[in-house]
Protein backbone atom coordinates (compact mmCIF):
# COMPACT_ATOMS: atom_id res chain seq x y z
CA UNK A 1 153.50 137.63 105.41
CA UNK A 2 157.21 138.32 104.52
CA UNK A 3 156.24 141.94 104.31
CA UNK A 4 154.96 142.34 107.35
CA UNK A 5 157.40 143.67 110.20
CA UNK A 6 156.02 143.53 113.60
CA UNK A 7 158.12 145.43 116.19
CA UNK A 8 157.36 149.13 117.59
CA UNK A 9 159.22 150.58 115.08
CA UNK A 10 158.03 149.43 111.94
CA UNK A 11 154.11 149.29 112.99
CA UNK A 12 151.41 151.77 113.39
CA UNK A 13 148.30 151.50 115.53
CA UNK A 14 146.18 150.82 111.81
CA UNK A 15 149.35 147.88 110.79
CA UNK A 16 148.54 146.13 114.39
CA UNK A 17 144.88 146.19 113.94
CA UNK A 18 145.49 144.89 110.47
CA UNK A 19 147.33 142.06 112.06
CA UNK A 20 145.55 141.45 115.03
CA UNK A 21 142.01 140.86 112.79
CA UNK A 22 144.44 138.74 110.25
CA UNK A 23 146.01 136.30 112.79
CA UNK A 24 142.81 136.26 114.44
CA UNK A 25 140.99 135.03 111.42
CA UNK A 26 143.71 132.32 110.67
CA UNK A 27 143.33 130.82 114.06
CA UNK A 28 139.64 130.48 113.83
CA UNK A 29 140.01 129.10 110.69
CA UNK A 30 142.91 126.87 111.46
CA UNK A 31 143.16 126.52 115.22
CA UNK A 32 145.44 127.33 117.57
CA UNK A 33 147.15 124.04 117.17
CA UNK A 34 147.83 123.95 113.62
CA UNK A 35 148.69 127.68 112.72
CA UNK A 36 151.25 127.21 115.27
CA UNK A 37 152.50 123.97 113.75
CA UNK A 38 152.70 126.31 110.18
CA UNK A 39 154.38 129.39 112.20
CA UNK A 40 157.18 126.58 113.00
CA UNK A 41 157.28 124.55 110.26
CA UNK A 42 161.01 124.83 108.59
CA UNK A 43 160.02 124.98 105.33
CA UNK A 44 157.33 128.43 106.28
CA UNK A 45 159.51 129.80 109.17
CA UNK A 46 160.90 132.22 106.23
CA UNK A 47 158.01 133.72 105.38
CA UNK A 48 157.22 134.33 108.92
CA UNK A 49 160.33 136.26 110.28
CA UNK A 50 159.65 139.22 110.55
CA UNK A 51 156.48 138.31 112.48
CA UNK A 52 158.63 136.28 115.15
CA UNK A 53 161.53 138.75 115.14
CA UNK A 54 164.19 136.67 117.05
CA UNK A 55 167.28 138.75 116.51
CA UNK A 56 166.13 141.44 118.67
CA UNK A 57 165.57 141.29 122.28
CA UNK A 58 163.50 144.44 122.26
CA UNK A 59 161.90 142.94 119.52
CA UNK A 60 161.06 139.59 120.87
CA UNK A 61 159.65 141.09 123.43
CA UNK A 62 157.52 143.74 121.56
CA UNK A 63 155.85 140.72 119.26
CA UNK A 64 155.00 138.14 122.42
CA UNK A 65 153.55 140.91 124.30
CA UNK A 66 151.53 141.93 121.13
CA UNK A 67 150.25 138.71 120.59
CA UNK A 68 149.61 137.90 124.36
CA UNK A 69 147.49 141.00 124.24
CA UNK A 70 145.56 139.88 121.19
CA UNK A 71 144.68 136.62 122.96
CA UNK A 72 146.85 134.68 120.65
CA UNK A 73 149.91 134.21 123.33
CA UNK A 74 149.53 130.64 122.37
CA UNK A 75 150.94 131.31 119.60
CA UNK A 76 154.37 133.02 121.38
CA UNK A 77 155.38 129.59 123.82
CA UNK A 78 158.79 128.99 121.31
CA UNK A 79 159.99 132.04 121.34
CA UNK A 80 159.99 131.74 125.40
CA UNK A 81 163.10 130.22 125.54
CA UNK A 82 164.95 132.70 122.80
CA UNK A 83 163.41 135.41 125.01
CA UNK A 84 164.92 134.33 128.18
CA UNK A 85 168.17 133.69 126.63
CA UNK A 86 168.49 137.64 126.34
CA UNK A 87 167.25 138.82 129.05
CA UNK A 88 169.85 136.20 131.19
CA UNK A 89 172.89 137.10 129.04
């Protein structure tokens, strides 16, 4: 997962596919619930980075549109307040 960069830049249509069917197969597997628990646990948040780019305005907003389109926006509700803190400042 450390590989994987997910803003417009770095993906292709094939690379958001790829991740789309990936994160989609986690949450069934998981649940909603508990892959978001691993997304934000401190001791995984490393490995997921580049997924949850939070550096980046542009970014930020790329990935929780991405994964609001997927149906996964559940996924995107703590990066809300990162989010906001651009777009306000």
């Amino acid at each position: 997962m450390q590989i994987i960069s997910l803003n417009e830049n770095d993906t292709t249509a094939s690379s958001r596919i790829f991740i789309k069917i990936l994160f989609q197969e986690i949450v069934e597997f998981l649940g909603l619930e508990k892959t978001n628990k691993r997304l934000q646990d401190t001791t995984m948040k490393q490995y997921f980075a580049n997924i949850m780019p939070k550096g980046n305005p542009r970014d930020t907003r790329f990935a929780i549109n991405y994964f609001t389109s997927i149906g996964l926006g559940g996924l995107t509700y703590e990066w809300m307040p990162t989010f906001f803190f651009f777009t306000c400042y």
